[in-house]
N, C-alpha and C. Protein backbone atom coordinates (compact mmCIF):
# COMPACT_ATOMS: atom_id res chain seq x y z
N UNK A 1 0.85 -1.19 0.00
CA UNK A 1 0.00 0.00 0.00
C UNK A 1 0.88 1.24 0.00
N UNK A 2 0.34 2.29 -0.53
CA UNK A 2 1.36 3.71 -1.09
C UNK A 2 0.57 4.30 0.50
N UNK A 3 1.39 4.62 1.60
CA UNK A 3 0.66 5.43 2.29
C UNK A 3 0.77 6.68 1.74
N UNK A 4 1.39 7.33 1.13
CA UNK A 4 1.75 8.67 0.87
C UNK A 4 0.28 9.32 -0.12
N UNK A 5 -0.85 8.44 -0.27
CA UNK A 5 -1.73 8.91 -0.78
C UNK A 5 -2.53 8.86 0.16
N UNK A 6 -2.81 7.93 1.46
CA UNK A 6 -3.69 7.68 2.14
C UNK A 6 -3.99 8.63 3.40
N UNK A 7 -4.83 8.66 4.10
CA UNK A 7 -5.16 9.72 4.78
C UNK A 7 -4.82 9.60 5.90
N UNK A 8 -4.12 8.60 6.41
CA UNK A 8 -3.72 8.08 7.43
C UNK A 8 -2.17 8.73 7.52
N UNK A 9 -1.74 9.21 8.26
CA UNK A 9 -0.20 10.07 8.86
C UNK A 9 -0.04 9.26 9.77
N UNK A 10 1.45 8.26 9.35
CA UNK A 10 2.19 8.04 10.07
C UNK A 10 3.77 8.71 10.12
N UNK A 11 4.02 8.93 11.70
CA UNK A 11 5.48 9.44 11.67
C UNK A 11 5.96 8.41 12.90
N UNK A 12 7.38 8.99 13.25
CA UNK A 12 7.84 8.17 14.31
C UNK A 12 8.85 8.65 15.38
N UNK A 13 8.93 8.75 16.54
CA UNK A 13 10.06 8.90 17.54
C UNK A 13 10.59 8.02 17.81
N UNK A 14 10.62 6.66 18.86
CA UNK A 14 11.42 5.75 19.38
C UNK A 14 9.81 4.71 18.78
N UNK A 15 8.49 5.53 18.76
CA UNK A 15 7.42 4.44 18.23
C UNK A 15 7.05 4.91 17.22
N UNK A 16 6.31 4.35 16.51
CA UNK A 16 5.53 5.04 15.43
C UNK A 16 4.06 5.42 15.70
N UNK A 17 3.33 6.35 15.58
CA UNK A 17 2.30 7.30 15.87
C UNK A 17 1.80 6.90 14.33
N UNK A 18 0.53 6.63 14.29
CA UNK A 18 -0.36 6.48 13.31
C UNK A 18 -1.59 7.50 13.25
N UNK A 19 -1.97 8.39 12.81
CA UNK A 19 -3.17 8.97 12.94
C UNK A 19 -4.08 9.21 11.89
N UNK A 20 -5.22 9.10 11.36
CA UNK A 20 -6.36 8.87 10.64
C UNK A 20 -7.51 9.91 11.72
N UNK A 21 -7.81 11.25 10.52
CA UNK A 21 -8.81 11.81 10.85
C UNK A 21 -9.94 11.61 11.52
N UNK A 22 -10.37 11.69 12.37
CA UNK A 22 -11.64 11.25 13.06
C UNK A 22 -11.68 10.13 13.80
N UNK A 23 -10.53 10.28 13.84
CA UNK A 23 -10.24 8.35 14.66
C UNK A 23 -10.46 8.71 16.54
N UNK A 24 -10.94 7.95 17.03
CA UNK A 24 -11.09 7.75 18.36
C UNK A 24 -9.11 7.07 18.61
N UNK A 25 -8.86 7.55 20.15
CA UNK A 25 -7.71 7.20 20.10
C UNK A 25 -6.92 6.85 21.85
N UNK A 26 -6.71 5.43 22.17
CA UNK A 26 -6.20 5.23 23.68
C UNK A 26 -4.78 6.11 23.73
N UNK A 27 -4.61 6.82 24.69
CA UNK A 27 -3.16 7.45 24.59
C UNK A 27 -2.71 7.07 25.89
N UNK A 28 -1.63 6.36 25.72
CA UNK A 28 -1.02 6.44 27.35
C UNK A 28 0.21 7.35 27.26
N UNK A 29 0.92 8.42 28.20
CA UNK A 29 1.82 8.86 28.69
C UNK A 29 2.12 9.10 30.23
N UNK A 30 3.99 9.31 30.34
CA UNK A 30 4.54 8.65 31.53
C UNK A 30 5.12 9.74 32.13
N UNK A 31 5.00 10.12 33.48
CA UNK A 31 6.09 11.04 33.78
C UNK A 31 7.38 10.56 33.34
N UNK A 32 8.31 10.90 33.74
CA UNK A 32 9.99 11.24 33.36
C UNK A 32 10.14 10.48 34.58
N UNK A 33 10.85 9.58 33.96
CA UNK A 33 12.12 8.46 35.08
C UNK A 33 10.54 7.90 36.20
N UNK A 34 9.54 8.14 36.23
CA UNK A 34 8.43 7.57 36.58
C UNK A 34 8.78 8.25 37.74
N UNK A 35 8.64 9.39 37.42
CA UNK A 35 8.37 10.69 38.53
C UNK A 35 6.83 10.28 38.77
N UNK A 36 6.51 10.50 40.57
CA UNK A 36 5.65 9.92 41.31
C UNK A 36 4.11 11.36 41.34
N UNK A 37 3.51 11.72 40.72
CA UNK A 37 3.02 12.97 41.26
C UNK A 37 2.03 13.21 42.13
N UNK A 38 1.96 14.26 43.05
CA UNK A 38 1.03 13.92 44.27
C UNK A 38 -0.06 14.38 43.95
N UNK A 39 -1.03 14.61 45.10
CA UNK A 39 -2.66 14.28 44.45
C UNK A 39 -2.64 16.02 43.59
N UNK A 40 -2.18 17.05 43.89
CA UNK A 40 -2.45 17.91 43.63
C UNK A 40 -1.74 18.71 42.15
N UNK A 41 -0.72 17.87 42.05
CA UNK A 41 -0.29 17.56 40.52
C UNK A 41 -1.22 16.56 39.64
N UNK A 42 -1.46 15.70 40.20
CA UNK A 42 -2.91 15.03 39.42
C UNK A 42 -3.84 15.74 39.08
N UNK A 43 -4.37 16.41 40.19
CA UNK A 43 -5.71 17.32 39.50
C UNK A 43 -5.16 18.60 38.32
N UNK A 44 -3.68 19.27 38.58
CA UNK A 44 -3.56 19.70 37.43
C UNK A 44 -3.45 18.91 36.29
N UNK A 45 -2.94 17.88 36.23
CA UNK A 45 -2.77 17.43 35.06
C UNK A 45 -4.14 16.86 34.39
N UNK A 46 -5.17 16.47 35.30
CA UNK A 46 -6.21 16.30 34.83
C UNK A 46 -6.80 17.77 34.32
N UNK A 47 -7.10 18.28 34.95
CA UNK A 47 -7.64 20.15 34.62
C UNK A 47 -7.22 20.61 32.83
N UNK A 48 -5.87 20.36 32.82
CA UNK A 48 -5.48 20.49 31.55
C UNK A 48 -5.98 19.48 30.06
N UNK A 49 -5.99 17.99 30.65
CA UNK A 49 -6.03 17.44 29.66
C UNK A 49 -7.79 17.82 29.38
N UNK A 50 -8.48 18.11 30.43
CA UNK A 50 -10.13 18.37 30.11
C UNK A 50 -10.08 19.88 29.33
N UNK A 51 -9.10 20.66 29.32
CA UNK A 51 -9.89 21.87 28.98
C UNK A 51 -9.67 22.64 27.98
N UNK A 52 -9.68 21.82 27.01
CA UNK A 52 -9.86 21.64 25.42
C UNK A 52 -11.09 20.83 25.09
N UNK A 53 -11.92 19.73 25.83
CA UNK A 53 -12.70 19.15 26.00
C UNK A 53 -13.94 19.92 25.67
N UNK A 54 -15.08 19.24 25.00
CA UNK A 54 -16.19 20.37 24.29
C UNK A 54 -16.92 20.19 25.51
N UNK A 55 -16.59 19.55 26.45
CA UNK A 55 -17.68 19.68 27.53
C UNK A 55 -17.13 20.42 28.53
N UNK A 56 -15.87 20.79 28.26
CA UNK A 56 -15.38 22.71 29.33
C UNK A 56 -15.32 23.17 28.47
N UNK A 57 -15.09 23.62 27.33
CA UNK A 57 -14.45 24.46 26.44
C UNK A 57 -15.44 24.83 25.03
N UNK A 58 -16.07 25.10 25.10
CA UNK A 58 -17.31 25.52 23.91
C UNK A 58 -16.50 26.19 22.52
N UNK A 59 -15.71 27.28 23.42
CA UNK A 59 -15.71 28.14 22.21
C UNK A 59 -14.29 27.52 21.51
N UNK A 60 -13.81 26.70 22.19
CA UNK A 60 -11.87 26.70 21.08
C UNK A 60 -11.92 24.52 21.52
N UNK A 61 -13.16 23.83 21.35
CA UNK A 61 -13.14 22.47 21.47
C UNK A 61 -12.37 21.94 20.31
N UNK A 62 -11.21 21.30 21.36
CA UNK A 62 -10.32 20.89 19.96
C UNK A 62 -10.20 19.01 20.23
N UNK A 63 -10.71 18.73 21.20
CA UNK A 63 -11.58 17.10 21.06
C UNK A 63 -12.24 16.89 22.13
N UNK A 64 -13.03 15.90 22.16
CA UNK A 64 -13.82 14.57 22.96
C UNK A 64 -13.14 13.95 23.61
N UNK A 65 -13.31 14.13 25.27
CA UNK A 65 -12.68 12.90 26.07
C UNK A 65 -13.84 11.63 26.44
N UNK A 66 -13.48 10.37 26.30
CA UNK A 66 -14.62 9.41 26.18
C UNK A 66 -14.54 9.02 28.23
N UNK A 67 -13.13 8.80 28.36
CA UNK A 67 -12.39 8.64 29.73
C UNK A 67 -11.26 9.49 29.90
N UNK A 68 -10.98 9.01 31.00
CA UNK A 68 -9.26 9.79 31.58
C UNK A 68 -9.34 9.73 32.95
N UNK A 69 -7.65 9.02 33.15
CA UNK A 69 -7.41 8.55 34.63
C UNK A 69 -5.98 9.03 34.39
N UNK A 70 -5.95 9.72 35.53
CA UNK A 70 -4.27 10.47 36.06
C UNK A 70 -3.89 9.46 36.89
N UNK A 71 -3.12 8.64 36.75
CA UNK A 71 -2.58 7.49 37.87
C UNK A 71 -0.94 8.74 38.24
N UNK A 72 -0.88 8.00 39.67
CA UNK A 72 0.43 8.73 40.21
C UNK A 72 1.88 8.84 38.99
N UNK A 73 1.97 8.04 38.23
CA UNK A 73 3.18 8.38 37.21
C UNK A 73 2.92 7.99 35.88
N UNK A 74 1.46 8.41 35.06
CA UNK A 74 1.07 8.04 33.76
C UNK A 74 -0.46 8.34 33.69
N UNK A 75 -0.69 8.54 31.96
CA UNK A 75 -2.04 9.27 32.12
C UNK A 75 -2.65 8.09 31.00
N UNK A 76 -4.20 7.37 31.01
CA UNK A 76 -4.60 6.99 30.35
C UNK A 76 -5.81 7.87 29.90
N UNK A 77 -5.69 7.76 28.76
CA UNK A 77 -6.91 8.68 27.97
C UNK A 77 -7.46 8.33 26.74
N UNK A 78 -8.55 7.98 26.61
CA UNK A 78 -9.65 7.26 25.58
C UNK A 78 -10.39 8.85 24.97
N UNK A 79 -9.97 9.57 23.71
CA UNK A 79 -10.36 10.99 23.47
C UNK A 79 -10.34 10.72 21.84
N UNK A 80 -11.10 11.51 21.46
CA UNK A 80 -11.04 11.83 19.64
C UNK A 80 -11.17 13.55 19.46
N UNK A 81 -9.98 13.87 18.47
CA UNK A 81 -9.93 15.08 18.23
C UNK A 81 -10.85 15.71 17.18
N UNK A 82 -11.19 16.70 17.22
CA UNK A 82 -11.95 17.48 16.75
C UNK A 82 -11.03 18.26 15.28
N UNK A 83 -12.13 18.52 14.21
CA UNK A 83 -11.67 19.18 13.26
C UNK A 83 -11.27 20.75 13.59
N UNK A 84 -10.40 21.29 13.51
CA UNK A 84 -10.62 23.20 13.60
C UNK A 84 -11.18 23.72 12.16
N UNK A 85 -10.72 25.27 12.41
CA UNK A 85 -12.06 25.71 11.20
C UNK A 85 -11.36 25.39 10.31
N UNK A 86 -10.18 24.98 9.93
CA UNK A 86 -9.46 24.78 8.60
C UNK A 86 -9.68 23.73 7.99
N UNK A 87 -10.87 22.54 8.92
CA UNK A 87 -11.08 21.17 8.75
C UNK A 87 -9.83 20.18 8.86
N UNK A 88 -8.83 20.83 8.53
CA UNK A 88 -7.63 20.14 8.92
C UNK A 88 -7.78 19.48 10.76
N UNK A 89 -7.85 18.39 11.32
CA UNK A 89 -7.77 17.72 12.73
C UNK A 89 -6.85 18.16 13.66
N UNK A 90 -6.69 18.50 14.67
CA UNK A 90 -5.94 18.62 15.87
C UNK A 90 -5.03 17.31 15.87
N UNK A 91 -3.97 17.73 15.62
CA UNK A 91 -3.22 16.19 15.65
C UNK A 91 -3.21 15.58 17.49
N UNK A 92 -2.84 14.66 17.94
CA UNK A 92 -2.42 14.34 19.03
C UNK A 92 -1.50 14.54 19.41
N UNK A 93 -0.52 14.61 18.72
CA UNK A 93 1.32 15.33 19.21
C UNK A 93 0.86 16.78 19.96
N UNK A 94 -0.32 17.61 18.77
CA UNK A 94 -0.18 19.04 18.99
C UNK A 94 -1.18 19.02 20.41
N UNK A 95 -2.08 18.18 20.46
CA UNK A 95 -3.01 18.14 21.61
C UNK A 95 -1.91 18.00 23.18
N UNK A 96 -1.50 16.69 22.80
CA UNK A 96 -0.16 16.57 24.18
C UNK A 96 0.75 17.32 24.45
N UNK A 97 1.08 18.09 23.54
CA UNK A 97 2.47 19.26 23.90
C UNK A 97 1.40 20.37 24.08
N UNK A 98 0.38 20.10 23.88
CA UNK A 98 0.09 21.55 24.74
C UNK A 98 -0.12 21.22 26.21
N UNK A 99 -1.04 19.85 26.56
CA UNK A 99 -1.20 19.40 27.67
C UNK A 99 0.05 19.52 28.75
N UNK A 100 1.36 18.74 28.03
CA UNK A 100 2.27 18.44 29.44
C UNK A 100 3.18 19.43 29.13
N UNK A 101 3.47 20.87 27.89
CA UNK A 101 3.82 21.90 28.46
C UNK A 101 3.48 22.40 28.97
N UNK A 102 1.71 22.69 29.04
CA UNK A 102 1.09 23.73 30.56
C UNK A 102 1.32 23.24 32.11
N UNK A 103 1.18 21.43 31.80
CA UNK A 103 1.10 20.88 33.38
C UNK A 103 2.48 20.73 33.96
N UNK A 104 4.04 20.38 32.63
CA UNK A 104 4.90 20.69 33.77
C UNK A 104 5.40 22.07 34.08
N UNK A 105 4.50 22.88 33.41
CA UNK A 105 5.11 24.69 33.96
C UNK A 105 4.33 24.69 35.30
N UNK A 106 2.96 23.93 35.25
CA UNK A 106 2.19 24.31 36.98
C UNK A 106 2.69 23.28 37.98
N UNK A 107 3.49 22.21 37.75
CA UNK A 107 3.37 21.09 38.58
C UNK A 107 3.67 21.51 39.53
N UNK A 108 5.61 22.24 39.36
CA UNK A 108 6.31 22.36 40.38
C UNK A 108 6.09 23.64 41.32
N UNK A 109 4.87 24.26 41.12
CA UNK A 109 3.91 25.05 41.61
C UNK A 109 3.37 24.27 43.09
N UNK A 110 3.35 23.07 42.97
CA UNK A 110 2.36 22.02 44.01
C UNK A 110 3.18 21.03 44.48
N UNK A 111 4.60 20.99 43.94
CA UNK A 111 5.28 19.64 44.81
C UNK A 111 6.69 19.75 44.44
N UNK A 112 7.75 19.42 45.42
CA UNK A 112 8.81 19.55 44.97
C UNK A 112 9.78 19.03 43.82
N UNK A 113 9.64 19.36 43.05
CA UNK A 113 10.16 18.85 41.92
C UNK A 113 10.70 20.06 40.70
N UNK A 114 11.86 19.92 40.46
CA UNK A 114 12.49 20.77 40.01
C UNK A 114 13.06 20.19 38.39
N UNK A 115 12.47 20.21 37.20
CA UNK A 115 13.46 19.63 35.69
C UNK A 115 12.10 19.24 35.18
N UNK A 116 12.53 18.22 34.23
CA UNK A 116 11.84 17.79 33.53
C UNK A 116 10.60 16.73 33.94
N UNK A 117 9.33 16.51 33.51
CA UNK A 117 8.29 16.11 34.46
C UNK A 117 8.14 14.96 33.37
N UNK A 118 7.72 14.97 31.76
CA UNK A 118 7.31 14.51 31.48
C UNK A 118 7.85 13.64 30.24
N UNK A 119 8.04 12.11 30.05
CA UNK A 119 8.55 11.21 29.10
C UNK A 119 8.33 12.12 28.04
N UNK A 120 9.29 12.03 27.05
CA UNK A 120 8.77 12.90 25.38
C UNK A 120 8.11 12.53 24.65
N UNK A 121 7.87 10.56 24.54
CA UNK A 121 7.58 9.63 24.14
C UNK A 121 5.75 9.73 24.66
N UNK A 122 5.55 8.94 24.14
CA UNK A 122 3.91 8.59 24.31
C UNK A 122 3.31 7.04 23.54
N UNK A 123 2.48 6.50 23.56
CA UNK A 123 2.13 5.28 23.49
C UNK A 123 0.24 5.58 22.90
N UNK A 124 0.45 5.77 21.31
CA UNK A 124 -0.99 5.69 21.08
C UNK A 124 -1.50 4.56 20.19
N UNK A 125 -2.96 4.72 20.08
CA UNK A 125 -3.47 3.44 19.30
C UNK A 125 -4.93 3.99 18.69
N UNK A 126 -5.27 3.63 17.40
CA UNK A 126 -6.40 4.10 17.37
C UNK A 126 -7.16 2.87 17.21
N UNK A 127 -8.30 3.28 18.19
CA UNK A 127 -9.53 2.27 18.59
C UNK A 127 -9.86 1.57 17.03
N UNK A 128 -10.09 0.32 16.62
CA UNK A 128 -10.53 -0.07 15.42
C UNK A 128 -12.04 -0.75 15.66
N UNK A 129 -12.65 -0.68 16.29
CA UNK A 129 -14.10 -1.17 16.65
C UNK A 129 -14.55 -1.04 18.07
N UNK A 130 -15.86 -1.18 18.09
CA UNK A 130 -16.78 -0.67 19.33
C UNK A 130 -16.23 -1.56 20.54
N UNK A 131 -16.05 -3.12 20.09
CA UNK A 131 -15.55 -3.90 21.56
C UNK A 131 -13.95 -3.25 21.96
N UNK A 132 -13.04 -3.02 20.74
CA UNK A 132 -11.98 -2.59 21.51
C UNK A 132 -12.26 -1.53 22.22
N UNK A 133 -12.84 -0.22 21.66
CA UNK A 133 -13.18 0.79 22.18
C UNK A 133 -13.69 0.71 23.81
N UNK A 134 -15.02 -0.03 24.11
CA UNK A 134 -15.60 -0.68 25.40
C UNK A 134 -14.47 -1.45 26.13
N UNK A 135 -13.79 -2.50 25.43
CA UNK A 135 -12.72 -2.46 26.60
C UNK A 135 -11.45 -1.73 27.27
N UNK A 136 -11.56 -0.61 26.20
CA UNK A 136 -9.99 0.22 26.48
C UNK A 136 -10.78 1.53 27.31
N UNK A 137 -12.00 1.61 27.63
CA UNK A 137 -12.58 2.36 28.51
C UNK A 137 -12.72 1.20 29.86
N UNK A 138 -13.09 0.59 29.81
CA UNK A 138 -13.13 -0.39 31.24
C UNK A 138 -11.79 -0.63 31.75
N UNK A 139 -10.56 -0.72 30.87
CA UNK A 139 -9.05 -0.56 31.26
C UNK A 139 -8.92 0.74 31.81
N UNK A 140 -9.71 1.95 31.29
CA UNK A 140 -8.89 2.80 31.58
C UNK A 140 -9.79 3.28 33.28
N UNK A 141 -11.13 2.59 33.13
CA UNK A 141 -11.86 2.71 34.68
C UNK A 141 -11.09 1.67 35.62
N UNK A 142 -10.69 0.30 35.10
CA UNK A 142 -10.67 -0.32 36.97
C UNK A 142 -8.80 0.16 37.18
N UNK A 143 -8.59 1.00 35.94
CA UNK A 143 -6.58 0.97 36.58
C UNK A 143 -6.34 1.39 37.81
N UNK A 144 -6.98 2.65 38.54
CA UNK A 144 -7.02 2.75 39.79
C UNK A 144 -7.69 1.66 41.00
N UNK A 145 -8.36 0.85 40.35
CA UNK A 145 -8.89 -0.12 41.52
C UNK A 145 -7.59 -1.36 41.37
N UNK A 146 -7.21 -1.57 40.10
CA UNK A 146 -6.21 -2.77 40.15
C UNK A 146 -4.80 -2.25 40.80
N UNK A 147 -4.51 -0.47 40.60
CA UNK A 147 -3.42 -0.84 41.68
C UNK A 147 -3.91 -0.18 42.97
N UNK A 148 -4.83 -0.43 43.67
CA UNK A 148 -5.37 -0.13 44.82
C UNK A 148 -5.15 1.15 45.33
N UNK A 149 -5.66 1.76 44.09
CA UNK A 149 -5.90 3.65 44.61
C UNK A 149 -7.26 3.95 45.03
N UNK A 150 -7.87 2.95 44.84
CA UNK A 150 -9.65 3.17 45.02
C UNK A 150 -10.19 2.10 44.96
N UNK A 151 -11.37 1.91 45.62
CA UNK A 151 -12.89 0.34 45.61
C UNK A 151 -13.11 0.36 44.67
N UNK A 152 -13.23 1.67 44.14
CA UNK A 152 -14.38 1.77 42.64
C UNK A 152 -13.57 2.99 42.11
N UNK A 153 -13.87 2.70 40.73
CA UNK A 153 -13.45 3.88 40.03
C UNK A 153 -14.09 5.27 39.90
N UNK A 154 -15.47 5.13 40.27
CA UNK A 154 -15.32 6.75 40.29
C UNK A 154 -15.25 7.56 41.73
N UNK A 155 -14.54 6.59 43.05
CA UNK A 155 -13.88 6.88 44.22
C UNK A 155 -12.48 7.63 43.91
N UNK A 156 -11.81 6.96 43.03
CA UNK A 156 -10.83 7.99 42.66
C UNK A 156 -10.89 9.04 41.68
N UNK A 157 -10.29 10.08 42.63
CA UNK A 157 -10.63 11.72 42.38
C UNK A 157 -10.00 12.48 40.84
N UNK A 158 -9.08 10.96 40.19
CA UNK A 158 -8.24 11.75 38.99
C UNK A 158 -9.10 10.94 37.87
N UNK A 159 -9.89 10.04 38.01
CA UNK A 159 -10.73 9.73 36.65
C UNK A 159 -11.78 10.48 36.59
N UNK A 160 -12.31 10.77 35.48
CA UNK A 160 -13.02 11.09 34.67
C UNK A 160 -13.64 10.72 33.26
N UNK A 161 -15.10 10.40 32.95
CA UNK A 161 -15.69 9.81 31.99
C UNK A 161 -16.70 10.35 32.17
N UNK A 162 -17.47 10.27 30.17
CA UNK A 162 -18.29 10.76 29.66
C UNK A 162 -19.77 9.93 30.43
N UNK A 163 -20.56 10.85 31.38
CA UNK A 163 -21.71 10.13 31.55
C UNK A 163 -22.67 10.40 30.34
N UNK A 164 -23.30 9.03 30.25
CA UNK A 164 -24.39 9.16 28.98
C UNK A 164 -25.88 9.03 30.02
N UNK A 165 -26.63 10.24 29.40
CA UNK A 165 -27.62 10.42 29.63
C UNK A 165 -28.83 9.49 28.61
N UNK A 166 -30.26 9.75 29.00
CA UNK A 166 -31.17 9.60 28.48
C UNK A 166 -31.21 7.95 27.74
């Protein structure tokens, strides 16, 4: 297959990043050297990754979070980006460098930690059907109960998911 016609952008750092317009997408990223962060670096880092989210952000929504869990040294996030007015997509590189440049400029605001906060690297995948999709949201709900941060997942204070109404 010629990707160079296809609509699908792949590039690569130490992994290769695949992205296809409109794609739903699991992203995991790691603090640096598995820097530990405390609860109050969690809630920034959560704060940030929501507020691009069309459900804070009306006027500049640049994607959909489906889930998202801030574990103490890594973030799982089940999100699909949004077109801007150019129709051209919010890539995910450009979505994450905005995320963990705002959160490691506030971290060291809330805990001692002084350098670099966050792996450069990242770990994505795009969802290819509804069961993967359903289970990479149930991964990304019991991760705090499997490493015993919480009973239940929405006991812990750094997940977040889309409730469906009606």
């Amino acid at each position: 297959m010629n990707y160079s016609d296809s609509p699908l952008k792949i590039t690569r750092r130490k992994l290769p990043h695949w992205e296809l317009d409109g794609s739903i997408y699991f992203i995991t990223f790691n603090t640096y050297k598995r820097l530990e962060l405390n609860p109050s670096a969690r809630q920034i880092v959560l704060n940030c990754c929501l507020f691009f989210d069309e459900s804070r952000h009306q006027n500049d929504r640049r994607y959909h979070t489906f889930a998202i869990v801030i574990m103490p040294d890594h973030v799982h996030w089940l999100m699909q980006p949004f077109p801007k007015s150019n129709g051209e997509y919010w890539s995910v590189g450009s979505i994450l460098h905005s995320v963990k440049s705002y959160s490691a400029k506030q971290i060291p605001k809330v805990m001692n930690h002084q350098g670099i906060v966050w792996h450069e690297e990242r770990y994505d995948r795009i969802m290819r059907n509804e069961e993967e999709f359903l289970n990479t949201w149930q991964y990304i709900r019991e991760n705090p109960v499997k490493e015993n941060l919480a009973n239940t997942p929405e006991e812990y204070p750094f997940f977040w998911q889309e409730i469906h109404t009606g």
